[in-house]
C-alpha atoms as a PDB file:
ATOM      1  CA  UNK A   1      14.624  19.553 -22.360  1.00  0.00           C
ATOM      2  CA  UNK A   2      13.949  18.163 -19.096  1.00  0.00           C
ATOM      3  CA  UNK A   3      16.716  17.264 -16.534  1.00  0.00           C
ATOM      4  CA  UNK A   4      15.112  15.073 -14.236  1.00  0.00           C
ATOM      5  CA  UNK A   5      17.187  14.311 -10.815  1.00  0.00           C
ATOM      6  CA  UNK A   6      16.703  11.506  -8.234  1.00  0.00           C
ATOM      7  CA  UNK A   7      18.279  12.613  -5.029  1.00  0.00           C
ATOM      8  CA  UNK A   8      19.856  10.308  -3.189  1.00  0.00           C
ATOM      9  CA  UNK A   9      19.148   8.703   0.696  1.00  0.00           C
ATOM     10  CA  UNK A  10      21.738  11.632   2.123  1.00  0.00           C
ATOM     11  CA  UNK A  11      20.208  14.540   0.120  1.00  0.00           C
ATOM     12  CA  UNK A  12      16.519  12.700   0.876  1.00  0.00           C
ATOM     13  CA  UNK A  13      17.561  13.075   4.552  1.00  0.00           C
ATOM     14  CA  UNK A  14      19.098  16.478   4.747  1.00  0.00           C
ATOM     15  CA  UNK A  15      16.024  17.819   2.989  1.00  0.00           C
ATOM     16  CA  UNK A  16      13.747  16.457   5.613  1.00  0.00           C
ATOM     17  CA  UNK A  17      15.776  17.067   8.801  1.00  0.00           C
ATOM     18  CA  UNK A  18      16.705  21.270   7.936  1.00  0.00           C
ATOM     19  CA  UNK A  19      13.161  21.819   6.567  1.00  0.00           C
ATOM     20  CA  UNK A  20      11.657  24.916   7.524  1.00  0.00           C
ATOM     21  CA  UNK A  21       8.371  23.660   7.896  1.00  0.00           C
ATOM     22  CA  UNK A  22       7.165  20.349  10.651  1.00  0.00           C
ATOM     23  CA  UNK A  23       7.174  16.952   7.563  1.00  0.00           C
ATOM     24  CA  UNK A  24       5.702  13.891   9.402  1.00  0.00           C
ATOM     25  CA  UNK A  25       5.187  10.777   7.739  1.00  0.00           C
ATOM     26  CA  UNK A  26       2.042   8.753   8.583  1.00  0.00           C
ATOM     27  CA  UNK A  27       1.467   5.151   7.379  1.00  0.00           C
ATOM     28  CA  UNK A  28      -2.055   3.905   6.261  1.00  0.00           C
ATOM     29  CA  UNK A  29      -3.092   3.403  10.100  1.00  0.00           C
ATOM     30  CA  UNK A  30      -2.327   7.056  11.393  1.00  0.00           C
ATOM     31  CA  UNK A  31       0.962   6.072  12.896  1.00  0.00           C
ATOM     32  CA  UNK A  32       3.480   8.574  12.718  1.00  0.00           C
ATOM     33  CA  UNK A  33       6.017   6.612  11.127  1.00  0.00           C
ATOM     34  CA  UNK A  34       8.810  10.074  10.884  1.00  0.00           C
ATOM     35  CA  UNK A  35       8.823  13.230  11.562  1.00  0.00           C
ATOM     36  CA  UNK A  36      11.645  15.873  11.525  1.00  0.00           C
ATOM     37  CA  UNK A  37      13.545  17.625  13.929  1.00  0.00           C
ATOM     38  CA  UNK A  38      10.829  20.909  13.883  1.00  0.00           C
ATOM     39  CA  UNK A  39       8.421  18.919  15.850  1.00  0.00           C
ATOM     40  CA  UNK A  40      10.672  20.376  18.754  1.00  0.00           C
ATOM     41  CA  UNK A  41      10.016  23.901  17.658  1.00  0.00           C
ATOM     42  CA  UNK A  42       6.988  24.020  16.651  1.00  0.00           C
ATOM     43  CA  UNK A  43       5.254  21.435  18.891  1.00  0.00           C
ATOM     44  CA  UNK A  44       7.906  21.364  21.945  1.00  0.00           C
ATOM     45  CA  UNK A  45       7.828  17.271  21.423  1.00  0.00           C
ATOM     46  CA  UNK A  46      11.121  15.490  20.763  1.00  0.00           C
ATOM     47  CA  UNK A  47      10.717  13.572  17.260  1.00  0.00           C
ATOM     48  CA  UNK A  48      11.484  10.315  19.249  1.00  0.00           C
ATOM     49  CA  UNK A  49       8.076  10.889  21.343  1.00  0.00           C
ATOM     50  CA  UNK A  50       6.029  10.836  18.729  1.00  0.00           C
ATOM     51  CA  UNK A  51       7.256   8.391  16.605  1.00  0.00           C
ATOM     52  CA  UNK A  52       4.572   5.831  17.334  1.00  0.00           C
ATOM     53  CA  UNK A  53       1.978   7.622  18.128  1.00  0.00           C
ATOM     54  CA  UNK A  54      -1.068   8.391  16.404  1.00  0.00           C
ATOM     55  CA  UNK A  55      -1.206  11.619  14.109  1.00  0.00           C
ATOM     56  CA  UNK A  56      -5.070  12.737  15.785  1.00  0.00           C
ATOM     57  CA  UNK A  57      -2.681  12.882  19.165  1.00  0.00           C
ATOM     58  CA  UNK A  58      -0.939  15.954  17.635  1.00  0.00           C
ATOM     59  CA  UNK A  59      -4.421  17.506  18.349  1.00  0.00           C
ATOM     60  CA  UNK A  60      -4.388  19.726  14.606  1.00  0.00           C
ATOM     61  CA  UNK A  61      -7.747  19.956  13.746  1.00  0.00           C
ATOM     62  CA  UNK A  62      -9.549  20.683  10.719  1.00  0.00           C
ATOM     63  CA  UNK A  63      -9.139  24.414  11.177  1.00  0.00           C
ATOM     64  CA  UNK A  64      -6.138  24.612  11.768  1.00  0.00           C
ATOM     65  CA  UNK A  65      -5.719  22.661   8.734  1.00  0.00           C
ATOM     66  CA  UNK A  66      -7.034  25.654   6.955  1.00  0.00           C
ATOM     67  CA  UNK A  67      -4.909  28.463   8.661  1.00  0.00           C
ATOM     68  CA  UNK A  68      -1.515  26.446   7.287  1.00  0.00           C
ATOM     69  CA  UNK A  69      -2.712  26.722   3.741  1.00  0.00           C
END
């Protein structure tokens, strides 16, 4: 049997901000729309800097791309 389990907005949102790994959430443009707490970390960017901006800006390239997987 399958349990299936919708989290809710507060789980959704815990999940994304303690995530061990950078999330960002682009819309159809580019524009980073979200992105979690780890860009500090990992980037040394505030989130609220690069909300707005264009993903490209992060300056990840394609191999880099291929290094994360």
């Amino acid at each position: 049997m399958k349990i299936l389990h919708h989290i809710t907005e507060t789980e959704y949102k815990y999940i994304f901000e303690n995530a061990n790994d950078l999330m960002v959430f682009v819309d159809t443009k580019g524009t980073i729309t979200n992105i979690n707490k780890k860009s500090m970390k990992i980037l040394g960017i505030p989130p609220k800097k690069l909300i707005g901006k264009k993903f490209y800006s992060l300056g990840i390239v394609q191999s880099d791309l291929k290094e994360m997987k």
